[in-house]
Protein backbone atom coordinates (compact mmCIF):
# COMPACT_ATOMS: atom_id res chain seq x y z
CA UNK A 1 112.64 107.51 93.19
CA UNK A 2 111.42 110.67 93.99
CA UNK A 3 112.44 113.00 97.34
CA UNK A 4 109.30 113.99 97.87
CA UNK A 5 107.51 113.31 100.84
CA UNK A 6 105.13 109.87 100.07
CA UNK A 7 101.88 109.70 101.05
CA UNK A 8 100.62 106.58 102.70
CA UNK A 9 96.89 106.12 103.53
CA UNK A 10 97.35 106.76 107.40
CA UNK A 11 101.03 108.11 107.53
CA UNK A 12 103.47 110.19 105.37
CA UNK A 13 107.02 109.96 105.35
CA UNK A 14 109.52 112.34 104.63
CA UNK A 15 112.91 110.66 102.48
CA UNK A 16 114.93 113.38 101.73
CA UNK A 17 117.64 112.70 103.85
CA UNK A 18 117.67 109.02 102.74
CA UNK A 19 119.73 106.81 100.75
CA UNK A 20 117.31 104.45 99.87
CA UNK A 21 114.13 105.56 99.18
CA UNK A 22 110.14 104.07 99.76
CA UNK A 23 110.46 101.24 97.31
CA UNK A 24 108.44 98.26 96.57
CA UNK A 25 110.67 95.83 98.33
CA UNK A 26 110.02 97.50 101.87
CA UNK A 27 106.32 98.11 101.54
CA UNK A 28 105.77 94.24 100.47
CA UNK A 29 107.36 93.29 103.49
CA UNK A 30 105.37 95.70 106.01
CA UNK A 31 102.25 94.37 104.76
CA UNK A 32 103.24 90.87 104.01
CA UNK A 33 104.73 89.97 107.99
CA UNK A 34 102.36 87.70 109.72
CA UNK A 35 101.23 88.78 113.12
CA UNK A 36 98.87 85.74 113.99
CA UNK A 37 100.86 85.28 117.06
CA UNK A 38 100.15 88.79 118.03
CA UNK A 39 103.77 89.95 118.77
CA UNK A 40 103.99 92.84 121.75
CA UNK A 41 107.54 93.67 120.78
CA UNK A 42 109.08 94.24 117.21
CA UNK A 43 112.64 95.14 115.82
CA UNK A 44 112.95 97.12 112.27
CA UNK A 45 116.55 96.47 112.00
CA UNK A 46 117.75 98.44 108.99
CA UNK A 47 114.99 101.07 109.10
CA UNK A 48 115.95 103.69 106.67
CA UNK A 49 112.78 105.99 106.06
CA UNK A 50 110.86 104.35 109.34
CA UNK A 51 108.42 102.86 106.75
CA UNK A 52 108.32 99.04 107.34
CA UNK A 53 108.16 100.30 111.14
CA UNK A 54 105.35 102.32 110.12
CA UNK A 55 103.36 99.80 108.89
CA UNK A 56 103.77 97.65 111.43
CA UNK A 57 102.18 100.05 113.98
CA UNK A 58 99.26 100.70 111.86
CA UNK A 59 98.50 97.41 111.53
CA UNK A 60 99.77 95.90 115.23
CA UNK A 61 98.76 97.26 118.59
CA UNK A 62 102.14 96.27 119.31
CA UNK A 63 103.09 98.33 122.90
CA UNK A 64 107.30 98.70 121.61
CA UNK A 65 108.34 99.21 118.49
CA UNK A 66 112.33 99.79 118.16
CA UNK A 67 113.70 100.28 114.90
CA UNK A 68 117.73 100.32 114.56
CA UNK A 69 119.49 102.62 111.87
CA UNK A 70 123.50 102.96 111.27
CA UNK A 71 123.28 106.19 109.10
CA UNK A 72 123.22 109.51 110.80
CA UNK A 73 120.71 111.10 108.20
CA UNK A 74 118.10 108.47 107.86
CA UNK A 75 117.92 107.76 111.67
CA UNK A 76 117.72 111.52 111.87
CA UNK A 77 115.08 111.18 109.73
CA UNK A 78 113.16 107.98 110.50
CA UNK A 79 112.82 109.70 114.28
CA UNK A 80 111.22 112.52 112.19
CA UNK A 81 108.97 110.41 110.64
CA UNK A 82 108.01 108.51 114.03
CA UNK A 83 106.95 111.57 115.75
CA UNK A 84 105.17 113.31 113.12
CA UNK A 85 102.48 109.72 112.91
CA UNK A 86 99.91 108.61 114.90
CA UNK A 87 101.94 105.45 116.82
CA UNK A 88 105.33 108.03 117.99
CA UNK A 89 104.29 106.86 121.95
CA UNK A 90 104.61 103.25 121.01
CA UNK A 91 107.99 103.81 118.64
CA UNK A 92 112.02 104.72 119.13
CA UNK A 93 114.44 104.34 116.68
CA UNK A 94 118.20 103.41 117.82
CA UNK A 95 121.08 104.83 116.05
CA UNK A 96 123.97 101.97 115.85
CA UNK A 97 125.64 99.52 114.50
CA UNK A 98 123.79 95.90 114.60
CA UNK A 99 126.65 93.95 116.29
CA UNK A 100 126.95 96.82 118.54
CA UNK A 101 122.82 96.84 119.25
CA UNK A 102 123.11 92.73 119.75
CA UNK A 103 126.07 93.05 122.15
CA UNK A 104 123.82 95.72 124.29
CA UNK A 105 120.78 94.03 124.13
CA UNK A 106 121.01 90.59 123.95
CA UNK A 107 120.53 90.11 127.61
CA UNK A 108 117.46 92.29 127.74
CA UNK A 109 114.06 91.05 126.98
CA UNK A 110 113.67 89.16 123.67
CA UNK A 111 111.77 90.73 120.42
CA UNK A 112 108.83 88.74 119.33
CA UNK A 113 109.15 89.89 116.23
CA UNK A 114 111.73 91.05 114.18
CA UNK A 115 111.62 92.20 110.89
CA UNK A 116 114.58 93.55 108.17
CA UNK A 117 114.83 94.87 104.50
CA UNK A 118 118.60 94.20 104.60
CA UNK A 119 121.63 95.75 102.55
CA UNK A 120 121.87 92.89 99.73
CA UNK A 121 124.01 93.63 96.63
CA UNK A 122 126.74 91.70 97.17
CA UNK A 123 127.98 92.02 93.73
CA UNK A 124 131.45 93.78 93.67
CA UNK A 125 129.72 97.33 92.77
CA UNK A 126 129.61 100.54 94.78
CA UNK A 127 128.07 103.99 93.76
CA UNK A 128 129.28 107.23 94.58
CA UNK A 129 126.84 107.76 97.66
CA UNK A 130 128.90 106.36 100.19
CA UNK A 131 125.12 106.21 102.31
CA UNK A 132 123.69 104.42 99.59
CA UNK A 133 126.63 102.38 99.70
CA UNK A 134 125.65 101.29 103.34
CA UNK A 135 122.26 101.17 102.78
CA UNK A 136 122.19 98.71 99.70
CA UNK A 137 125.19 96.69 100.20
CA UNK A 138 126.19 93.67 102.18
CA UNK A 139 128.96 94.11 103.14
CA UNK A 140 127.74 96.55 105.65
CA UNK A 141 125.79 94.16 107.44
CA UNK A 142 126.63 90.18 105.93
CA UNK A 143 123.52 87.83 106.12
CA UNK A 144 126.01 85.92 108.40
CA UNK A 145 125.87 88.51 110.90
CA UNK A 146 122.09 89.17 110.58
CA UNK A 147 120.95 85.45 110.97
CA UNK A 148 123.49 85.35 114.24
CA UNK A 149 122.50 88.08 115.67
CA UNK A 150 118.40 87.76 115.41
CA UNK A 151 119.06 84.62 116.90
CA UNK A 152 120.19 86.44 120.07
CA UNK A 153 117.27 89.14 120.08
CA UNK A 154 113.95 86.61 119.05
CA UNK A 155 111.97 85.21 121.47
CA UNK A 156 111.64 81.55 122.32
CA UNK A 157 108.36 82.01 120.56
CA UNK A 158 108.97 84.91 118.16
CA UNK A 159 109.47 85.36 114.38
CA UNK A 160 112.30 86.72 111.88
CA UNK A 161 110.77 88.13 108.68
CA UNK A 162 112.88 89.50 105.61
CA UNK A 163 113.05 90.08 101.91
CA UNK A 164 115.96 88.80 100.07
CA UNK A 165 117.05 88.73 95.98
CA UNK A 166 115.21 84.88 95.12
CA UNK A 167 118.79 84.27 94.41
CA UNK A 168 119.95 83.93 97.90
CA UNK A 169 117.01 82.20 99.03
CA UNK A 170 118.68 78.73 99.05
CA UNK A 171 121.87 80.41 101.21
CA UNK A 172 119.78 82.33 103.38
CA UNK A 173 117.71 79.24 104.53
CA UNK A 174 120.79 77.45 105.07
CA UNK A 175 122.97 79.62 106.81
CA UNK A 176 119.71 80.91 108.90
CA UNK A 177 119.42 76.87 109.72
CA UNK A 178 123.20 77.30 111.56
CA UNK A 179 121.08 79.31 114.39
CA UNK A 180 118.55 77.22 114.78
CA UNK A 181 115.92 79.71 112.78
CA UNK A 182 113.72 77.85 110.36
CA UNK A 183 111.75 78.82 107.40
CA UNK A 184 107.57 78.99 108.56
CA UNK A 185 106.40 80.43 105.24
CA UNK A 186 108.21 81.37 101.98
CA UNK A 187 106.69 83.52 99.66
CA UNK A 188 108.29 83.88 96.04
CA UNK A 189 107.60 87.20 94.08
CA UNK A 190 106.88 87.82 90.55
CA UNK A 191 106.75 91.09 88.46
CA UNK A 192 104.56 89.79 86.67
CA UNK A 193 103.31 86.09 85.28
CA UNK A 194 105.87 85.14 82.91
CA UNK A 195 109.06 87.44 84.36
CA UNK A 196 111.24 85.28 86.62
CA UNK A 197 111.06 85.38 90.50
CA UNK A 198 112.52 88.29 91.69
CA UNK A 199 112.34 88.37 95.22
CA UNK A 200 111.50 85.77 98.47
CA UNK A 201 109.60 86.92 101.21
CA UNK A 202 110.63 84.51 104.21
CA UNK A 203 109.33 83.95 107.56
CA UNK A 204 111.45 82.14 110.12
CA UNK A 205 111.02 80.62 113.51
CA UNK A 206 113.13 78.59 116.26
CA UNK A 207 110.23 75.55 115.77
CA UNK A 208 111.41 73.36 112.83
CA UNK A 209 108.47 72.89 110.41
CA UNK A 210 107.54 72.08 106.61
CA UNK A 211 107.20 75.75 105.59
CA UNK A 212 104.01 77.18 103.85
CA UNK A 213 104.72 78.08 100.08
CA UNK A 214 103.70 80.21 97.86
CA UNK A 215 104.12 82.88 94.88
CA UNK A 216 103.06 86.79 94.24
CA UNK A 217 102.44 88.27 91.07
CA UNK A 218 102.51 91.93 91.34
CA UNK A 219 101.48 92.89 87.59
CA UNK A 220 99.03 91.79 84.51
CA UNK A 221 99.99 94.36 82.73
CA UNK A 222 101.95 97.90 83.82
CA UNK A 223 100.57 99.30 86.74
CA UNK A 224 97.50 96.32 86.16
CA UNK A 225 97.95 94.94 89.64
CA UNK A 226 96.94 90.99 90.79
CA UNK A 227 94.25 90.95 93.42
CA UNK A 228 96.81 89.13 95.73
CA UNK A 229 98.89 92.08 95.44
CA UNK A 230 96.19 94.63 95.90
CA UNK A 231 95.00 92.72 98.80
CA UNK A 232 97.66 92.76 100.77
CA UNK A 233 98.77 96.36 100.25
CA UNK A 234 95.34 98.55 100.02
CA UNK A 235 95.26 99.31 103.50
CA UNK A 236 98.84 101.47 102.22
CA UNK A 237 98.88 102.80 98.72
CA UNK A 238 96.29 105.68 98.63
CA UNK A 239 95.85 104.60 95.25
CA UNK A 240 94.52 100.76 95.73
């Protein structure tokens, strides 16, 4: 992926002090989180380049939006990326440690919604970027200590979203199910129409429920997008 700065309809963001650049994964998610229940407050935990953050204040009115990032660089640049936008009054990014950000703020008033593109190879692989390394791999922050500590932050009334590998879809849901979170809507991605699911989109909530399901295609062909996937990132990609 490219250094260069990427050019989003209403924002740009610089990446060239990240490890993990503007990829497909994180912009699905920004425009895929559901705010029917109008959320006031939203956590970006894992924020990297600022861009699911971003998104979320163009599309919410949203009066606090925090974002938390462990590595020096991309917070550095992430608050570079808030205050150059049109939403930097409304937006602050923490630099931290989650467990360290839970034990500070779990007393203070609850998120209603909060929203990660967490480290997820597990597999026993590390490259030479030791930021990379933190940015893309779970053992810097286990799905163990993410599920336990967005129980602590999310309002009575709020909503967790992430993205996970469709692989640890099954796990997630469980071990999400220890903290009373629940799946609300599950949404299972596709390349394209005959590649295997890649990716789940999840939405979870305190309130137990049979969760909405369903599937995105991205593809038809290469770079022949679905109209579900156009549809739900146009107001983004300057090119859609």
């Amino acid at each position: 992926m490219s250094e260069k700065a990427f050019q989003f309809k209403e924002f740009k963001i610089e990446q060239d002090r990240c490890a993990m650049k503007i990829g497909t994964d994180g912009v699905l998610l920004g425009a895929w989180a559901s705010l029917d229940h109008q959320p006031d407050s939203i956590l970006d935990i894992g924020t990297g380049t600022g861009v699911i953050a971003l998104m979320l204040a163009q599309r919410s009115p949203a009066l606090l939006i925090d974002a938390l990032e462990i590595d020096e660089n991309a917070y550095e640049q992430a608050v570079d990326n808030f205050e150059q936008n049109n939403w930097g009054d409304r937006m602050f990014c923490y630099h931290a440690a989650f467990d360290e950000f839970v034990e500070e703020m779990q007393d203070e008033d609850k998120y209603e919604l909060i929203i990660s593109n967490p480290p997820f190879y597990a597999e026993n692989y590390t490259s030479e970027s030791a930021s990379r390394n933190k940015a893309r791999f779970s053992e810097a922050l286990p799905f163990s200590e993410l599920a336990e500590g967005v129980s602590k932050l999310l309002h009575p009334d709020g909503e967790f979203n992430i993205i996970i590998p469709h692989k640890e879809e099954a796990n997630f849901i469980a071990l999400a199910r220890e903290f009373n979170l629940f799946p609300k809507k599950i949404t299972r991605v596709r390349g394209n129409e005959t590649s295997e699911i890649k990716r789940s989109l999840l939405s979870f909530s305190f309130k137990e429920t049979t969760p909405e399901e369903n599937e995105l295609i991205i593809e038809i062909s290469r770079h022949n997008y679905t109209e579900g996937y156009k549809n739900l990132v146009k107001d983004f990609y300057l090119k859609l």
